[in-house]
N, C-alpha and C. Protein backbone atom coordinates (compact mmCIF):
# COMPACT_ATOMS: atom_id res chain seq x y z
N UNK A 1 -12.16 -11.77 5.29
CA UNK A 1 -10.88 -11.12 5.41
C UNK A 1 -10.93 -9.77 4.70
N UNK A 2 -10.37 -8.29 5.19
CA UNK A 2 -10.39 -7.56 4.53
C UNK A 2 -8.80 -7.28 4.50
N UNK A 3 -8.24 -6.45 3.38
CA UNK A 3 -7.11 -6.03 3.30
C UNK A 3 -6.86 -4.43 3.51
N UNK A 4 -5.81 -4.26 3.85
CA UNK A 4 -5.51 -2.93 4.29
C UNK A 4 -4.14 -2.82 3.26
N UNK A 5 -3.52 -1.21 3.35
CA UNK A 5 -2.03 -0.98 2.83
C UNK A 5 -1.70 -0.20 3.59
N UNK A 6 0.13 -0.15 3.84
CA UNK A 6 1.15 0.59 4.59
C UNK A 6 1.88 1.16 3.04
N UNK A 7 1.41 2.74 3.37
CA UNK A 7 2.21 3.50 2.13
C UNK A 7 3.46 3.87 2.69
N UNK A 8 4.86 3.31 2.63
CA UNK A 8 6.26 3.83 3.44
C UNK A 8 6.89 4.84 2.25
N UNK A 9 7.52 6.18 2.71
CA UNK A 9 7.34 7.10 1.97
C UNK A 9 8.53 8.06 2.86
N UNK A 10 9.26 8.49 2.07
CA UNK A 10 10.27 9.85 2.53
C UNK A 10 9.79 10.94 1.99
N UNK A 11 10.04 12.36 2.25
CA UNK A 11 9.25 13.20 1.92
C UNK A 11 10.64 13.55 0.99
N UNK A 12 11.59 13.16 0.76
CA UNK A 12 13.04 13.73 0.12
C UNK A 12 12.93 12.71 -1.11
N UNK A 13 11.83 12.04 -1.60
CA UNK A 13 11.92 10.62 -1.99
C UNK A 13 11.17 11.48 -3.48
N UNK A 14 11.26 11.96 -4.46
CA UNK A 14 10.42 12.28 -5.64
C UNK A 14 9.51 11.19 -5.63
N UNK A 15 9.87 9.87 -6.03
CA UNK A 15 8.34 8.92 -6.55
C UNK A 15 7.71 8.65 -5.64
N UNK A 16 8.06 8.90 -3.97
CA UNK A 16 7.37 8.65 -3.25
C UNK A 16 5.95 9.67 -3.27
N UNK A 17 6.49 11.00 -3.31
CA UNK A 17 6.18 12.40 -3.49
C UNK A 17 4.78 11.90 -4.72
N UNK A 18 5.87 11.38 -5.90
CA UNK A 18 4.71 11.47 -7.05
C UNK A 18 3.90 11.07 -6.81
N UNK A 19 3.77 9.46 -6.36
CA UNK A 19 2.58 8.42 -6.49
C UNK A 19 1.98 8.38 -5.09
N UNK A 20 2.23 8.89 -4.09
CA UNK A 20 1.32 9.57 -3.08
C UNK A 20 0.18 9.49 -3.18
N UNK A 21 -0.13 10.60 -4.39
CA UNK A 21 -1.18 11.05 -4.63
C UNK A 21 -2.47 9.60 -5.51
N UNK A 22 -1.84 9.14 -6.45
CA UNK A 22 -2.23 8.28 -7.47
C UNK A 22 -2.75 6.67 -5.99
N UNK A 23 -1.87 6.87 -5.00
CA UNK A 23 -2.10 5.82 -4.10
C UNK A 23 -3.55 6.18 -2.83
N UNK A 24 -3.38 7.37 -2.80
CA UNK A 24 -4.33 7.93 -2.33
C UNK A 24 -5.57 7.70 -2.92
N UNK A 25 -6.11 8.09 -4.03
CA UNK A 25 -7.20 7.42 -5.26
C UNK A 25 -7.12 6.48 -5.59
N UNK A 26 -6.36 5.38 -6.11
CA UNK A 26 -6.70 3.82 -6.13
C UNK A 26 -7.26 3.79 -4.51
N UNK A 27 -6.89 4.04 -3.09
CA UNK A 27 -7.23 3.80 -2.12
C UNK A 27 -8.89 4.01 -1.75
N UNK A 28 -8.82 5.00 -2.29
CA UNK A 28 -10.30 5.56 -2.71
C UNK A 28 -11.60 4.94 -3.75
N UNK A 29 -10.74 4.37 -4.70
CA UNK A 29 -11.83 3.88 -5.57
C UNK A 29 -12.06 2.41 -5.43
N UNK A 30 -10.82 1.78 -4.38
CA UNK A 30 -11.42 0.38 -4.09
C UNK A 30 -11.66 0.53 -2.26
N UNK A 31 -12.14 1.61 -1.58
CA UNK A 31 -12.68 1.55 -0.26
C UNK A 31 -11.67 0.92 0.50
N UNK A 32 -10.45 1.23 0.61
CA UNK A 32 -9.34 0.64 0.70
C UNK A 32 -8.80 1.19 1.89
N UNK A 33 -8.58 0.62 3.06
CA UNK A 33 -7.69 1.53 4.01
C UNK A 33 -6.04 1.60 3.56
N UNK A 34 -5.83 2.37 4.04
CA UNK A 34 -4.69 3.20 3.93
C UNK A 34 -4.06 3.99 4.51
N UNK A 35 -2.35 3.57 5.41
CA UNK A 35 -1.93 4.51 5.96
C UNK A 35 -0.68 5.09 5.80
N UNK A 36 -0.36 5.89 5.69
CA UNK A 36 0.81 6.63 5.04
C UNK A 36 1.75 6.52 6.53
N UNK A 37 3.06 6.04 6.19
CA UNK A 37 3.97 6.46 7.18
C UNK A 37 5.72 6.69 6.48
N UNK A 38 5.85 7.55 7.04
CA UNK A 38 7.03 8.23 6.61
C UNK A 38 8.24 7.73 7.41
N UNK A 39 8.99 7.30 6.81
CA UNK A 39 9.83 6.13 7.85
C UNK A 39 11.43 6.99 8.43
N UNK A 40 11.35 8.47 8.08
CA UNK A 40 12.21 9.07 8.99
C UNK A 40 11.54 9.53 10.03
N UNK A 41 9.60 9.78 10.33
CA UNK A 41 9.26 10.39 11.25
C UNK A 41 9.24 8.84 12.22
N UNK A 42 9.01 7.64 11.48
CA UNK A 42 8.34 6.52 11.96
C UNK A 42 9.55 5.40 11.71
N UNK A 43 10.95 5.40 11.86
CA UNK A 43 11.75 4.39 11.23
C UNK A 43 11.70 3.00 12.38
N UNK A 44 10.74 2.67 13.72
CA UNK A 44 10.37 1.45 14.08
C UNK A 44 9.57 1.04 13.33
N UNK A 45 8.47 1.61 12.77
CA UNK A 45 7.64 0.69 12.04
C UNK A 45 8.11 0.50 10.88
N UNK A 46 8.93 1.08 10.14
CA UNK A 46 9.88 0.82 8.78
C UNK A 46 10.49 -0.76 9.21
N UNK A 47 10.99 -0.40 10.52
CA UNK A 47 12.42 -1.40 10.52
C UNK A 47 11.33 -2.97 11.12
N UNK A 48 10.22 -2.81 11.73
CA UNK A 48 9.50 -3.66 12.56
C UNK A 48 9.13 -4.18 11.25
N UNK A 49 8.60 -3.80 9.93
CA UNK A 49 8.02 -4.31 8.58
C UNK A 49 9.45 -4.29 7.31
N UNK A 50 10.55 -4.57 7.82
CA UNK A 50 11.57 -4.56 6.90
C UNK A 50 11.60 -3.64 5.60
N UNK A 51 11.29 -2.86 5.85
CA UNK A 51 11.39 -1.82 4.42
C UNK A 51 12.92 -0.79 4.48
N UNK A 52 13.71 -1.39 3.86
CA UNK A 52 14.58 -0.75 3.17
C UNK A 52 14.45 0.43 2.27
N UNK A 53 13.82 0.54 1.41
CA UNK A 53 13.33 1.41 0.28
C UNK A 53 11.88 1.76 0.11
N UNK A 54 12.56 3.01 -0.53
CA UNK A 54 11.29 3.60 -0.60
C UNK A 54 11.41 3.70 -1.89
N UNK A 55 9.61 4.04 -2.77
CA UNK A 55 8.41 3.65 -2.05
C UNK A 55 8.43 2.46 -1.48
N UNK A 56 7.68 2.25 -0.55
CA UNK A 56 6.81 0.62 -0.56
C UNK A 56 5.84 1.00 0.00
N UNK A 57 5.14 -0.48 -0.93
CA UNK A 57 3.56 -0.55 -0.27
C UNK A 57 3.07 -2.06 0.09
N UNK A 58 2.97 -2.30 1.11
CA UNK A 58 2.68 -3.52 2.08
C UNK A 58 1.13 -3.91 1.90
N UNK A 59 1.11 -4.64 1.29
CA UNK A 59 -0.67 -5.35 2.20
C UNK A 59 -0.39 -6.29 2.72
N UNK A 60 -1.52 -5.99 4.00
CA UNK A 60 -1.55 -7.07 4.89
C UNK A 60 -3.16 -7.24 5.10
N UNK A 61 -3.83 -8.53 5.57
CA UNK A 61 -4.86 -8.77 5.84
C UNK A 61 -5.21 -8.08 7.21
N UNK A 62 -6.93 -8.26 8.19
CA UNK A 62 -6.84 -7.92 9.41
C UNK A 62 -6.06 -7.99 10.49
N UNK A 63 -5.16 -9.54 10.26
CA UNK A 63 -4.40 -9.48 11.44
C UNK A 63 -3.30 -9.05 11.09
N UNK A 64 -2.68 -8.74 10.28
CA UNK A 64 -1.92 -7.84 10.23
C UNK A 64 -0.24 -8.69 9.47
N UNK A 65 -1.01 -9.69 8.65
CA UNK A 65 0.03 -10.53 7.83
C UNK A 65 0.17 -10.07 6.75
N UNK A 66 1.73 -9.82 5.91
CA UNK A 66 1.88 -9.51 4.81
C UNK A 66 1.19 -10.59 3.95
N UNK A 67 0.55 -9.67 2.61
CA UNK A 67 0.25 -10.58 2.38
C UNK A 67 0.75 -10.02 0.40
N UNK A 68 1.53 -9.43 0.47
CA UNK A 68 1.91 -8.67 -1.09
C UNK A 68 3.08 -7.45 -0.34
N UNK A 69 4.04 -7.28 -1.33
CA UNK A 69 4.90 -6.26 -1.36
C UNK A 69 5.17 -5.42 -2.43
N UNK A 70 5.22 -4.27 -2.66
CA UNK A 70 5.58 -3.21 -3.96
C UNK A 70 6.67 -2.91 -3.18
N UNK A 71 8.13 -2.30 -3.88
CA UNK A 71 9.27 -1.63 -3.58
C UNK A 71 9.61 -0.97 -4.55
N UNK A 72 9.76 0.30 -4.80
CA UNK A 72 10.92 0.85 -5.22
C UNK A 72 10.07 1.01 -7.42
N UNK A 73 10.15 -0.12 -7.78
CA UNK A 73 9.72 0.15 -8.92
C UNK A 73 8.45 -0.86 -9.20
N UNK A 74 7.30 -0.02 -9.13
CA UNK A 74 5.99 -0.43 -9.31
C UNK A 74 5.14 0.54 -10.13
N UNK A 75 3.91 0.30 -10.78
CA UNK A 75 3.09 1.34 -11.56
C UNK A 75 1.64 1.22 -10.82
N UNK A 76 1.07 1.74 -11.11
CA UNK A 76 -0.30 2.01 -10.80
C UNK A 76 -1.02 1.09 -11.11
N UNK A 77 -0.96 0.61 -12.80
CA UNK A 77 -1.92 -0.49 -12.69
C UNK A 77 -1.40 -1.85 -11.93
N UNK A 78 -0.20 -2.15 -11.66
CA UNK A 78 -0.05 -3.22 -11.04
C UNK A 78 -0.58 -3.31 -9.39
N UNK A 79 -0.66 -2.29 -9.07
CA UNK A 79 -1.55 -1.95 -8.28
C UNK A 79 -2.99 -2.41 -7.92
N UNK A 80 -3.31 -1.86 -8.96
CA UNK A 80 -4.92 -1.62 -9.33
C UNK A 80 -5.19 -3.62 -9.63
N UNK A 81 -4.62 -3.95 -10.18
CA UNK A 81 -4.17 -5.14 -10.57
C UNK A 81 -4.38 -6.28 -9.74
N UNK A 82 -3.39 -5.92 -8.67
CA UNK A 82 -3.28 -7.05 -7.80
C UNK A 82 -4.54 -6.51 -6.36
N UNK A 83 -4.77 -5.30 -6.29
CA UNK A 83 -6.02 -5.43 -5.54
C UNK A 83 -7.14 -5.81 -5.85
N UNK A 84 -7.81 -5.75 -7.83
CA UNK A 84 -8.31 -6.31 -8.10
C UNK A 84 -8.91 -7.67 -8.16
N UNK A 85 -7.33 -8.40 -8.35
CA UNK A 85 -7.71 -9.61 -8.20
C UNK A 85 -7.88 -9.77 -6.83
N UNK A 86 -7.44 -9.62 -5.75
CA UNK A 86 -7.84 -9.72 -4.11
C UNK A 86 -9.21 -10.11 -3.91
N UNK A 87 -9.80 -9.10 -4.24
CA UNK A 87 -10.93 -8.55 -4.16
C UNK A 87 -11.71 -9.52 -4.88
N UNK A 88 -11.87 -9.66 -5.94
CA UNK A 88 -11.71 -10.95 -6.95
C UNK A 88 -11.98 -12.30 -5.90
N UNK A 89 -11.16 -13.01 -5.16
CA UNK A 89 -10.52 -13.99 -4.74
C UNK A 89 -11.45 -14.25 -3.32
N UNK A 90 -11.69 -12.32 -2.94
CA UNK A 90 -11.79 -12.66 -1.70
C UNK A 90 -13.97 -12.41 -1.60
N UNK A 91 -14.17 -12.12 -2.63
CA UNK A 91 -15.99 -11.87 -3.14
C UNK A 91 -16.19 -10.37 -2.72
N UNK A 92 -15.07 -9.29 -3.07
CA UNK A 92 -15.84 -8.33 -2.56
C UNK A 92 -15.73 -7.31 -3.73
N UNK A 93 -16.89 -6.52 -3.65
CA UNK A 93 -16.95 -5.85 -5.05
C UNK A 93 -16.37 -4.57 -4.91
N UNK A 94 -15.59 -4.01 -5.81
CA UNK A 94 -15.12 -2.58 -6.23
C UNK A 94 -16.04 -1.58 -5.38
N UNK A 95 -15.51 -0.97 -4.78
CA UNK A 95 -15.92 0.00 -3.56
C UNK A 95 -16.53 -0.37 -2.23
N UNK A 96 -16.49 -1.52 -1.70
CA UNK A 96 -17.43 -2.04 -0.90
C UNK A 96 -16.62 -3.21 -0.47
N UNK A 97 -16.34 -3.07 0.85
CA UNK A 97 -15.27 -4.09 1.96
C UNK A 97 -16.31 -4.87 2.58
């Protein structure tokens, strides 16, 4: 199983704005896909994945099951955290899917 994330994000949103970037590099340092969607350009796939608020960040496995939610107030290492352990759980090592 590999995991993926849905970064949901307003561009009018400051923490969305902030941690953008910080989500972009955790994405990076665990080989992590990642896709940014902005849910005023994209508000079916907002509303198709229930996201109310922004930020959120969704993982879902290949087929495409939630499988974790961040909303609104999250940090980086909890982040780093819970993909860790994933990864952890699932035998795959830090940079390498």
């Amino acid at each position: 199983m590999e995991i993926r994330a849905l970064y949901f994000k307003n561009d009018k949103c400051g923490v969305c704005v902030a941690f953008l970037p910080k989500m972009k590099r955790i994405a990076e340092d665990y080989n992590l896909d990642l896709e940014v969607v902005d849910v005023i350009e994209k508000p079916e796939i907002a509303g198709q994945n229930m996201v109310f608020t922004v930020p959120t960040i969704i993982f879902v496995d290949n087929e495409g099951n939630e499988l974790k939610r961040f909303a609104r107030n999250f940090s980086e290492f909890e982040i780093r955290e819970y993909i860790q352990r994933m990864y952890d759980i699932l035998g795959i090592e830090v940079g390498k899917k």
